[in-house]
PDB file of N, CA and C in Angstrom:
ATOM      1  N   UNK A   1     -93.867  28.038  17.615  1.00  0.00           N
ATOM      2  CA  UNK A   1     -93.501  27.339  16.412  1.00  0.00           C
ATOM      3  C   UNK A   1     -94.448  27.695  15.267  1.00  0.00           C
ATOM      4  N   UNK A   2     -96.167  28.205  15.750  1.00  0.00           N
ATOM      5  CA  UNK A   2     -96.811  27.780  14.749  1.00  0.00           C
ATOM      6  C   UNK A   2     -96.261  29.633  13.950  1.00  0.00           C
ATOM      7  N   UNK A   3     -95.572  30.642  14.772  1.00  0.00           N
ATOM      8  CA  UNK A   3     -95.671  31.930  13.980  1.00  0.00           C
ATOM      9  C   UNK A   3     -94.407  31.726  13.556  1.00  0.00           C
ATOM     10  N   UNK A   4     -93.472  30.900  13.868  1.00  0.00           N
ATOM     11  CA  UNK A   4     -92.041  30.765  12.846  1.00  0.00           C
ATOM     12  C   UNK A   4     -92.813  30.131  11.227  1.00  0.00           C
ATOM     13  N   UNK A   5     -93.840  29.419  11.201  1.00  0.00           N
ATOM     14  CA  UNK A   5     -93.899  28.839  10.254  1.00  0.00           C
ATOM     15  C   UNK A   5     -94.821  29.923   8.926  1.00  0.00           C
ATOM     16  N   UNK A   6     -95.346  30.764  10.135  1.00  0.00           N
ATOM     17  CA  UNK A   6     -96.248  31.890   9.436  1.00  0.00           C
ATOM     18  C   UNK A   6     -95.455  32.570   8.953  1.00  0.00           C
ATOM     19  N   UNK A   7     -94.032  33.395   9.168  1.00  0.00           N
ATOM     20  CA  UNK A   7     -93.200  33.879   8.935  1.00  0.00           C
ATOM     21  C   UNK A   7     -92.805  33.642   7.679  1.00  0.00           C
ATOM     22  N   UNK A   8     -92.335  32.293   7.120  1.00  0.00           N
ATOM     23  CA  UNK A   8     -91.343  31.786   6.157  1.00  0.00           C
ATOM     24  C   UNK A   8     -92.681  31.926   5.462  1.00  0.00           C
ATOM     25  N   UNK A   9     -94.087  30.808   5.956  1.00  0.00           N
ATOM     26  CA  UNK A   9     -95.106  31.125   4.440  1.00  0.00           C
ATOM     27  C   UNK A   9     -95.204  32.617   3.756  1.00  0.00           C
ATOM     28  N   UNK A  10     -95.094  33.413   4.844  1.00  0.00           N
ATOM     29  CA  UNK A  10     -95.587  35.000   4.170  1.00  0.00           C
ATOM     30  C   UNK A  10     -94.222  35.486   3.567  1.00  0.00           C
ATOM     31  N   UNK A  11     -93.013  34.644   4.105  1.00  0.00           N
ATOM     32  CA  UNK A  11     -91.532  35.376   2.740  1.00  0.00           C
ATOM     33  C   UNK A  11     -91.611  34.630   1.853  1.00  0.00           C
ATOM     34  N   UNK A  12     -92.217  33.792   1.863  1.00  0.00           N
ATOM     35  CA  UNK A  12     -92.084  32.779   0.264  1.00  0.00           C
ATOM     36  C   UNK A  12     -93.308  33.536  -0.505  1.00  0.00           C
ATOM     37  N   UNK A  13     -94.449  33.581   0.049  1.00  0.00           N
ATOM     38  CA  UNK A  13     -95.775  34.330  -0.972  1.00  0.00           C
ATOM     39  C   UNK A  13     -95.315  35.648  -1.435  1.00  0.00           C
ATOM     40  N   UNK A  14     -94.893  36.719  -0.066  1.00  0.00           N
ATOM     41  CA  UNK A  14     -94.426  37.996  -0.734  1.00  0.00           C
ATOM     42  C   UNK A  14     -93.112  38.111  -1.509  1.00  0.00           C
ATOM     43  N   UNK A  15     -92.568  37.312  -1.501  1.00  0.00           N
ATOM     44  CA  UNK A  15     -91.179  37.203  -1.575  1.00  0.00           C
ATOM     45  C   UNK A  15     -90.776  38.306  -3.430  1.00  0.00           C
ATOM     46  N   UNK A  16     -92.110  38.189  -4.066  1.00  0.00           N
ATOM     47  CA  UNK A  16     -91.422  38.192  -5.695  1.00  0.00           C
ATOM     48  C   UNK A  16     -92.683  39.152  -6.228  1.00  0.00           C
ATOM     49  N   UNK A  17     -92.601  39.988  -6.986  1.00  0.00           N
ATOM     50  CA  UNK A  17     -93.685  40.603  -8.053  1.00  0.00           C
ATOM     51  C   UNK A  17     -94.373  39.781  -8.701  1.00  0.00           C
ATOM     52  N   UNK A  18     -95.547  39.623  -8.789  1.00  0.00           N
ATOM     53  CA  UNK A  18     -96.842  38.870  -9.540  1.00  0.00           C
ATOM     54  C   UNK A  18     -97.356  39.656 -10.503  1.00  0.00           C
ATOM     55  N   UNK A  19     -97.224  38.991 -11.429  1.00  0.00           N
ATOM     56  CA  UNK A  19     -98.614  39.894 -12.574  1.00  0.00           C
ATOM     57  C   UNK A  19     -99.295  38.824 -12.994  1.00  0.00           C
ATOM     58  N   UNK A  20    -100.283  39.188 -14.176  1.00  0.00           N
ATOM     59  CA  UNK A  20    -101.306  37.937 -14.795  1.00  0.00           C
ATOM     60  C   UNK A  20    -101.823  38.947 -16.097  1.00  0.00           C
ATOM     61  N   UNK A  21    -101.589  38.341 -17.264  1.00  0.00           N
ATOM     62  CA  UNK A  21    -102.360  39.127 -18.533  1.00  0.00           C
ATOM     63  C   UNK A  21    -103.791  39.766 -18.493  1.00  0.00           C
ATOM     64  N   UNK A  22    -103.760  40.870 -18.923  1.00  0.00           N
ATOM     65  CA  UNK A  22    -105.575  41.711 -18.946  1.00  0.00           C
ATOM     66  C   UNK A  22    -105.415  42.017 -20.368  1.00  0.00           C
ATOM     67  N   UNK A  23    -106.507  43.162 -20.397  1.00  0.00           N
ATOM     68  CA  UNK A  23    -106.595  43.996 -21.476  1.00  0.00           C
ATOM     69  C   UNK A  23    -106.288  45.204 -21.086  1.00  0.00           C
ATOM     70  N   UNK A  24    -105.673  46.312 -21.591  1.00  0.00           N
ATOM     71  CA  UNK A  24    -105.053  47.714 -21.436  1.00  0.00           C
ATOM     72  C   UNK A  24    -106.740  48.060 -22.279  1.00  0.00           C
ATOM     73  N   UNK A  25    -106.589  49.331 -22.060  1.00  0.00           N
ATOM     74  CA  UNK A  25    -107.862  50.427 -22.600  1.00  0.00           C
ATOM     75  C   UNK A  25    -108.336  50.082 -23.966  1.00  0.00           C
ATOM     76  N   UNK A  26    -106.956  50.167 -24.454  1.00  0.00           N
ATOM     77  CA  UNK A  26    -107.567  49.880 -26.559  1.00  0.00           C
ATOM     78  C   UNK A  26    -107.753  49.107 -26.945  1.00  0.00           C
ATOM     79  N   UNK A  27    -108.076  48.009 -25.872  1.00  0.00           N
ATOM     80  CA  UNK A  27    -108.562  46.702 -26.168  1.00  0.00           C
ATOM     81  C   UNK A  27    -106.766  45.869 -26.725  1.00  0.00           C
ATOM     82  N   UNK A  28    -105.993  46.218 -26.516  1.00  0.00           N
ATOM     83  CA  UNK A  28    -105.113  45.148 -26.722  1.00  0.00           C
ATOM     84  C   UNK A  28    -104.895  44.184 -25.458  1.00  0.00           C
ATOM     85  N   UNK A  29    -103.689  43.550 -25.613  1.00  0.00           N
ATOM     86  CA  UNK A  29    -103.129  42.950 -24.192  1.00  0.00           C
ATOM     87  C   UNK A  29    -101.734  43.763 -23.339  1.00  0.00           C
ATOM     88  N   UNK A  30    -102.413  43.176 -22.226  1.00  0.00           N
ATOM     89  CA  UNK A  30    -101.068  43.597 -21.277  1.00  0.00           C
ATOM     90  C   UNK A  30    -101.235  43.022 -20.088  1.00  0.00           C
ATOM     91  N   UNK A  31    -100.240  43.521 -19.225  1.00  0.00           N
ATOM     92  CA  UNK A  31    -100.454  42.946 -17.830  1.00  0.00           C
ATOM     93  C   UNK A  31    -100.327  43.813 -16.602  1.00  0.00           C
ATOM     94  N   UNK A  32    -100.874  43.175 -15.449  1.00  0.00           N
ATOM     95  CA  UNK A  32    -101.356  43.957 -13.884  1.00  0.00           C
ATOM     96  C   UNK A  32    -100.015  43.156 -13.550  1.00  0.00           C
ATOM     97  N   UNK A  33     -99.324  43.986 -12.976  1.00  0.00           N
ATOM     98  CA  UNK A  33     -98.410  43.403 -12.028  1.00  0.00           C
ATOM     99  C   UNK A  33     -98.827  44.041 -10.787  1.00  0.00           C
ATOM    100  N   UNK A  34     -98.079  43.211  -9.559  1.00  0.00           N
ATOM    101  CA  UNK A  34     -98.012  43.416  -7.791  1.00  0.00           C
ATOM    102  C   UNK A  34     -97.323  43.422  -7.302  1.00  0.00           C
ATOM    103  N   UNK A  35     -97.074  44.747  -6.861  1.00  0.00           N
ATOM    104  CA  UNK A  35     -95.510  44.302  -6.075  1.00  0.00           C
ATOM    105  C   UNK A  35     -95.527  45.245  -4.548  1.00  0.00           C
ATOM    106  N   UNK A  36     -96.676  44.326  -3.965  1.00  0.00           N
ATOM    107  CA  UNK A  36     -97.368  44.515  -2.950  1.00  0.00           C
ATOM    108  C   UNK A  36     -96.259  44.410  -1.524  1.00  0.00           C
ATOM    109  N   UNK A  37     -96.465  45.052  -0.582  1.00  0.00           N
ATOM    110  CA  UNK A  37     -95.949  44.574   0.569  1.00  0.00           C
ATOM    111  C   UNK A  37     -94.453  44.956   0.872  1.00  0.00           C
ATOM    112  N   UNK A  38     -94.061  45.245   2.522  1.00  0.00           N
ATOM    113  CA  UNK A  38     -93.105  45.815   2.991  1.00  0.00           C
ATOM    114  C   UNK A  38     -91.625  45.219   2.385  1.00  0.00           C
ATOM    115  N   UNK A  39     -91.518  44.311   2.040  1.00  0.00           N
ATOM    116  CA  UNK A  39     -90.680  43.510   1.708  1.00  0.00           C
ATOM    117  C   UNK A  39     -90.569  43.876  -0.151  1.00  0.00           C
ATOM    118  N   UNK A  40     -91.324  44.185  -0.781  1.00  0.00           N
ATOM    119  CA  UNK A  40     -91.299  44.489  -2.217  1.00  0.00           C
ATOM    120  C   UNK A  40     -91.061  45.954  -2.156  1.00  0.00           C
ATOM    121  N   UNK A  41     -90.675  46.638  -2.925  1.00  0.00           N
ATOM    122  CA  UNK A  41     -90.776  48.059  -3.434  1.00  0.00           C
ATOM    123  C   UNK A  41     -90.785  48.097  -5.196  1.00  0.00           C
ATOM    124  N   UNK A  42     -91.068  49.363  -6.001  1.00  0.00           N
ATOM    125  CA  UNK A  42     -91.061  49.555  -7.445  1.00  0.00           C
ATOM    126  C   UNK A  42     -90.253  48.858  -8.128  1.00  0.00           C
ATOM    127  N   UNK A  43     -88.511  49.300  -7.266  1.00  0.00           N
ATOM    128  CA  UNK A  43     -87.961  48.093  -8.720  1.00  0.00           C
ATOM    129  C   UNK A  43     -88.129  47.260  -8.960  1.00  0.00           C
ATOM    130  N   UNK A  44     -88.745  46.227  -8.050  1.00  0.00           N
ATOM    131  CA  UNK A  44     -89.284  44.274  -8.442  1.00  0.00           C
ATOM    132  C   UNK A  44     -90.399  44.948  -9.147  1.00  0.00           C
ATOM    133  N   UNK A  45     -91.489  45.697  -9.629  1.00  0.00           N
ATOM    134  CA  UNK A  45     -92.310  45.920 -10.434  1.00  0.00           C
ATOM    135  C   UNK A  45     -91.790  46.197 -12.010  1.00  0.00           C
ATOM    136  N   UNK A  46     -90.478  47.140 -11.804  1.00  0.00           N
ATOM    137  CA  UNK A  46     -89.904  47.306 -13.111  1.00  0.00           C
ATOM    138  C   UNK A  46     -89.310  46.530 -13.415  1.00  0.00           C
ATOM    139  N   UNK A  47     -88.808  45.390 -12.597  1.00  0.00           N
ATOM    140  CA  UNK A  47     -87.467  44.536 -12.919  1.00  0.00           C
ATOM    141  C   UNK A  47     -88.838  43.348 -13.640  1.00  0.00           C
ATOM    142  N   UNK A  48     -90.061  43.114 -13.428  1.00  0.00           N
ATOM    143  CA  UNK A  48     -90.775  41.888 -13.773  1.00  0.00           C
ATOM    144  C   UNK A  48     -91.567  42.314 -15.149  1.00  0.00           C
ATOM    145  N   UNK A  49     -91.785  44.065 -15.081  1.00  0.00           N
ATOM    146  CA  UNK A  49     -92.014  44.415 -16.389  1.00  0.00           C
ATOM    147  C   UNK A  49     -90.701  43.853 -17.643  1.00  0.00           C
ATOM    148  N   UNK A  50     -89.890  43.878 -17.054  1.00  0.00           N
ATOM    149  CA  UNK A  50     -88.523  43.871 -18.074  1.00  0.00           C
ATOM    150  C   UNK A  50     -88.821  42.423 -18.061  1.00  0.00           C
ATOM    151  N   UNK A  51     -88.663  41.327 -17.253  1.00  0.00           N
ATOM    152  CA  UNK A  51     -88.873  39.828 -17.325  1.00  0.00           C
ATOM    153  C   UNK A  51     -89.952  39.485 -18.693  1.00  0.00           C
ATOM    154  N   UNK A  52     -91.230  40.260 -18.129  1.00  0.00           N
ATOM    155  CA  UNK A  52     -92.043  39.882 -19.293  1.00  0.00           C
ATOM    156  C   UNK A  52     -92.141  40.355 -20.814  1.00  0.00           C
ATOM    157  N   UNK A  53     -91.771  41.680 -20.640  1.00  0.00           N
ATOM    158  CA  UNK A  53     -91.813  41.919 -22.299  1.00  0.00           C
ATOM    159  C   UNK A  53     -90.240  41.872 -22.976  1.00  0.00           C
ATOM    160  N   UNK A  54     -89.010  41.668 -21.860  1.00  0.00           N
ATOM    161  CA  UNK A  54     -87.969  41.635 -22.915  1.00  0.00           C
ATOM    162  C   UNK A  54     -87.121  43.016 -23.349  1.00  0.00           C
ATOM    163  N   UNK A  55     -86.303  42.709 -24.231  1.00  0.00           N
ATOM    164  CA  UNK A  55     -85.418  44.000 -24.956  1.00  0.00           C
ATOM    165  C   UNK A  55     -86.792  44.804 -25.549  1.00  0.00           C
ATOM    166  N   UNK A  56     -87.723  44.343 -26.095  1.00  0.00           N
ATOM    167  CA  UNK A  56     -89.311  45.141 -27.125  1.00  0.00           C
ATOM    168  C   UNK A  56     -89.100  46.672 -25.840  1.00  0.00           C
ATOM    169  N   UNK A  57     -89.217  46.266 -24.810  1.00  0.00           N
ATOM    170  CA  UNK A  57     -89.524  47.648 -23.859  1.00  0.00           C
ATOM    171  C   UNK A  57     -90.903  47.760 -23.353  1.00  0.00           C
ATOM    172  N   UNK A  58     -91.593  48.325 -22.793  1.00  0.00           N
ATOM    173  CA  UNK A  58     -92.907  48.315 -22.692  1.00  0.00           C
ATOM    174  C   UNK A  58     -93.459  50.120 -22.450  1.00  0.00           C
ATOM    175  N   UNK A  59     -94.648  50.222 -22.204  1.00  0.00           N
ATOM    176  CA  UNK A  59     -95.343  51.415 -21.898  1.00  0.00           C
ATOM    177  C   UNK A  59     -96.095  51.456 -20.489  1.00  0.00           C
ATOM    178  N   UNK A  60     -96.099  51.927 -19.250  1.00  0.00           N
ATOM    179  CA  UNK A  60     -96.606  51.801 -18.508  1.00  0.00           C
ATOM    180  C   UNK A  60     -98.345  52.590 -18.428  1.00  0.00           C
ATOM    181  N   UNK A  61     -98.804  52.042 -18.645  1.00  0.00           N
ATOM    182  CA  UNK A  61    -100.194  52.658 -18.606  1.00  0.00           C
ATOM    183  C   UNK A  61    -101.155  53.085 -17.513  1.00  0.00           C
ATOM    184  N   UNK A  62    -101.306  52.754 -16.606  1.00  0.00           N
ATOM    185  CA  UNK A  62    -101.215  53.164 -14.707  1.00  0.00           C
ATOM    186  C   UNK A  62    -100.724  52.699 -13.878  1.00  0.00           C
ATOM    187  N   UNK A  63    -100.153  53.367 -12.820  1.00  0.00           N
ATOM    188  CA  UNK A  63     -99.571  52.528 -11.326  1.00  0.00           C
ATOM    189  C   UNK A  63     -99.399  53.317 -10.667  1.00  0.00           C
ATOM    190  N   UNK A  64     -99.914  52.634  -9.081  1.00  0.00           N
ATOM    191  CA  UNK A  64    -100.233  53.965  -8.107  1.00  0.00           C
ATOM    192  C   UNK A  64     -99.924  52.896  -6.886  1.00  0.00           C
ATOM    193  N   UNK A  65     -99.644  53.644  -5.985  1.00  0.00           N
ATOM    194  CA  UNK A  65     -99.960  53.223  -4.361  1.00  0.00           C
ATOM    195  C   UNK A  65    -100.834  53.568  -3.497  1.00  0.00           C
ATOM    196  N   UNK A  66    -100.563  52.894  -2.338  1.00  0.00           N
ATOM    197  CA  UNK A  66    -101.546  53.488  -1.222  1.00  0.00           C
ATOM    198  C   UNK A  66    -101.108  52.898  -0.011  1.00  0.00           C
ATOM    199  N   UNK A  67    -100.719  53.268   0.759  1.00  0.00           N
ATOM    200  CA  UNK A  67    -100.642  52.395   2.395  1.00  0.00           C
ATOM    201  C   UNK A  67    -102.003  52.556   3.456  1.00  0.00           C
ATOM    202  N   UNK A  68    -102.124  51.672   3.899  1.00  0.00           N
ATOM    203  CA  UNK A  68    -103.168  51.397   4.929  1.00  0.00           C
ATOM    204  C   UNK A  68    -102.423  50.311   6.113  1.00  0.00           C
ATOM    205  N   UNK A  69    -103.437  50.447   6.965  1.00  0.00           N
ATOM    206  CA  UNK A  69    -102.888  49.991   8.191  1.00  0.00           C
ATOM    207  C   UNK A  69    -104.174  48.657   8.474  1.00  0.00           C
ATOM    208  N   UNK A  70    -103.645  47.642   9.450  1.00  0.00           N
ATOM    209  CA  UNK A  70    -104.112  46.704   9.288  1.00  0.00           C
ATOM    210  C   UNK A  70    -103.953  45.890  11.244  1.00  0.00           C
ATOM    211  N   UNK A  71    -104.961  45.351  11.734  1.00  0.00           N
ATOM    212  CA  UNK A  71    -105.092  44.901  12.880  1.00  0.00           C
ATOM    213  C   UNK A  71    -106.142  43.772  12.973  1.00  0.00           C
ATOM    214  N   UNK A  72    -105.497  43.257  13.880  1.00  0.00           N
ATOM    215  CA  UNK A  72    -106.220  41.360  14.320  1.00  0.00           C
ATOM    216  C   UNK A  72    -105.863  41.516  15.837  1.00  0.00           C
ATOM    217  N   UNK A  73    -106.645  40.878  16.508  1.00  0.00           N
ATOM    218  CA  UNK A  73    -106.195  40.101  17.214  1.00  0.00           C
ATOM    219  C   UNK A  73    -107.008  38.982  18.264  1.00  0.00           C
ATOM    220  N   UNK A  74    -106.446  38.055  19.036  1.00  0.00           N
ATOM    221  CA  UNK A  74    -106.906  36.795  19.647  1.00  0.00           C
ATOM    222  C   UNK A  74    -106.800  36.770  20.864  1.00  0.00           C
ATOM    223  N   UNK A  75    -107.225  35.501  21.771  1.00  0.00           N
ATOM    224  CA  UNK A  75    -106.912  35.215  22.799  1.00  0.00           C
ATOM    225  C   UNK A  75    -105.271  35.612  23.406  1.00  0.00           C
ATOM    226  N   UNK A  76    -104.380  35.836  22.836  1.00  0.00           N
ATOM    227  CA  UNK A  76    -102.800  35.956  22.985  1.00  0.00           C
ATOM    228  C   UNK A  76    -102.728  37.494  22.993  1.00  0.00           C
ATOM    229  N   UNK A  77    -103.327  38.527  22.431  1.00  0.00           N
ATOM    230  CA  UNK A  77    -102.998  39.335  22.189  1.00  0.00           C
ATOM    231  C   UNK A  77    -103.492  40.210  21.071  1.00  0.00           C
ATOM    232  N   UNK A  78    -103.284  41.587  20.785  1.00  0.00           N
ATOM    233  CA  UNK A  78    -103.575  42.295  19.791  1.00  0.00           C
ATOM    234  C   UNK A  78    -102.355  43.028  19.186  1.00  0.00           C
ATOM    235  N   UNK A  79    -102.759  42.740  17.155  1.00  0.00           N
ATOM    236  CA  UNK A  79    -101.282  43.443  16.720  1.00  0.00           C
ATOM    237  C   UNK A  79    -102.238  44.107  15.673  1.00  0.00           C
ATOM    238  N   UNK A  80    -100.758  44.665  15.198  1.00  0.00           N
ATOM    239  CA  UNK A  80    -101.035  46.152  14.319  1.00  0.00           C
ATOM    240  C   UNK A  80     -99.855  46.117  13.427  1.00  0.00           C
ATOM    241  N   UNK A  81    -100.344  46.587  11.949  1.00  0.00           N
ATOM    242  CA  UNK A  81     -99.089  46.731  11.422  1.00  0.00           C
ATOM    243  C   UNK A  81     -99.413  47.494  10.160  1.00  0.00           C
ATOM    244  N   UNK A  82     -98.372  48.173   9.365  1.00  0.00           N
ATOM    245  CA  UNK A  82     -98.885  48.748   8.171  1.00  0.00           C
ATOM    246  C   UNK A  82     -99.217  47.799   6.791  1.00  0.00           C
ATOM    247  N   UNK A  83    -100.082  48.218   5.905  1.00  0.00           N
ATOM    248  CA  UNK A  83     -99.840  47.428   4.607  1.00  0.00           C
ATOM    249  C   UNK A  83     -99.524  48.284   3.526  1.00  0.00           C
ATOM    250  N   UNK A  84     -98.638  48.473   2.207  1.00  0.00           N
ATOM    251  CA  UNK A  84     -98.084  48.837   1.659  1.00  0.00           C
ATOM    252  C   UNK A  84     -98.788  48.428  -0.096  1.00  0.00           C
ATOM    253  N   UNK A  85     -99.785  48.895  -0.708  1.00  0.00           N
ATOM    254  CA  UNK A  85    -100.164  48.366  -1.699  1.00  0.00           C
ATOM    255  C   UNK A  85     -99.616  49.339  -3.242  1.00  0.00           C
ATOM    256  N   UNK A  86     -98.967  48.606  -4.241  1.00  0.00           N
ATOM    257  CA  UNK A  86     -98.154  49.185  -5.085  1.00  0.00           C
ATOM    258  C   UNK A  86     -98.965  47.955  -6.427  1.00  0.00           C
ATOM    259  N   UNK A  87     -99.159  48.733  -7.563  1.00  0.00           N
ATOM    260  CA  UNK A  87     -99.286  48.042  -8.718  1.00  0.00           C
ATOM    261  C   UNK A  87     -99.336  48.618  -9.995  1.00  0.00           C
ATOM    262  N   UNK A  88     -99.109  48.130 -11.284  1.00  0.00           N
ATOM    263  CA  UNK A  88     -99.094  48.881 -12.706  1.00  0.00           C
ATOM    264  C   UNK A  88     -99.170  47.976 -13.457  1.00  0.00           C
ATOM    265  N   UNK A  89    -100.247  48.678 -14.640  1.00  0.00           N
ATOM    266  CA  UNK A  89    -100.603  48.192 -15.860  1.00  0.00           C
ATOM    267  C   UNK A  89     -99.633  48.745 -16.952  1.00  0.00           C
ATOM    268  N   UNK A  90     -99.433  47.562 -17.914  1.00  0.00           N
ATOM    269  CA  UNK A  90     -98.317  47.714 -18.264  1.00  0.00           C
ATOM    270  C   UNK A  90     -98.860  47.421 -19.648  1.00  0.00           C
ATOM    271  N   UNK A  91     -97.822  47.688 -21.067  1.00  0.00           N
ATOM    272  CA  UNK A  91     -98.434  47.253 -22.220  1.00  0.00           C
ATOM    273  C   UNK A  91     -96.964  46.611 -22.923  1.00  0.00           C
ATOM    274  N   UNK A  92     -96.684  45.744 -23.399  1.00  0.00           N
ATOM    275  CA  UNK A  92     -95.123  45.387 -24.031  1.00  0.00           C
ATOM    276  C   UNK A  92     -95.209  46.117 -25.765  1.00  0.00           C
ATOM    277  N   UNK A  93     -94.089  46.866 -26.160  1.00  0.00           N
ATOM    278  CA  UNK A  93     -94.006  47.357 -27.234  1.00  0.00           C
ATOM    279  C   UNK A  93     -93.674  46.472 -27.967  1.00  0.00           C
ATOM    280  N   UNK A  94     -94.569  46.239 -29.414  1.00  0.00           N
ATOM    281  CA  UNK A  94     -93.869  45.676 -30.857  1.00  0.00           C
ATOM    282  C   UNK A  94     -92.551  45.646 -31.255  1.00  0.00           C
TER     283      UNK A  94
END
């Protein structure tokens, strides 16, 4: 019961692209989005760029990946699994 419940917490957390406002290079604003994890791929990154800046359009200023692999384990057993890390800085056009 207690890994059915681990299950649903980790589709509700990964479930959606995250960003949070920074500063881009020239000192203006913009934002880091995440669109981390097996369950996300690029378009929820482009689809949340479009959420935040709108018809204006934006400029993507870096975004890169990387996969790594990842292992735990306990009294029950030992697991293994991949992790999938995806993100871009973004700038919204005037």
């Amino acid at each position: 019961m207690k890994t059915l419940y681990l299950i649903v917490l980790c589709a509700i957390i990964l479930g959606c692209a995250t960003s949070r406002e920074t500063f881009v290079p020239d000192g203006g604003k913009g934002h880091s989005i995440n669109c981390s994890g097996a369950a996300l791929n690029w378009g929820m990154c482009y689809e949340k760029a479009g959420e935040i800046c709108g018809a204006n359009g934006y400029d993507v200023i870096a975004g890169g990946s990387d996969q790594g692999a990842i292992a735990a384990g306990n009294q029950y057993g030992f697991y293994g699994g991949s992790v999938i890390n995806r993100s871009m800085l973004i700038k919204c056009k005037n």
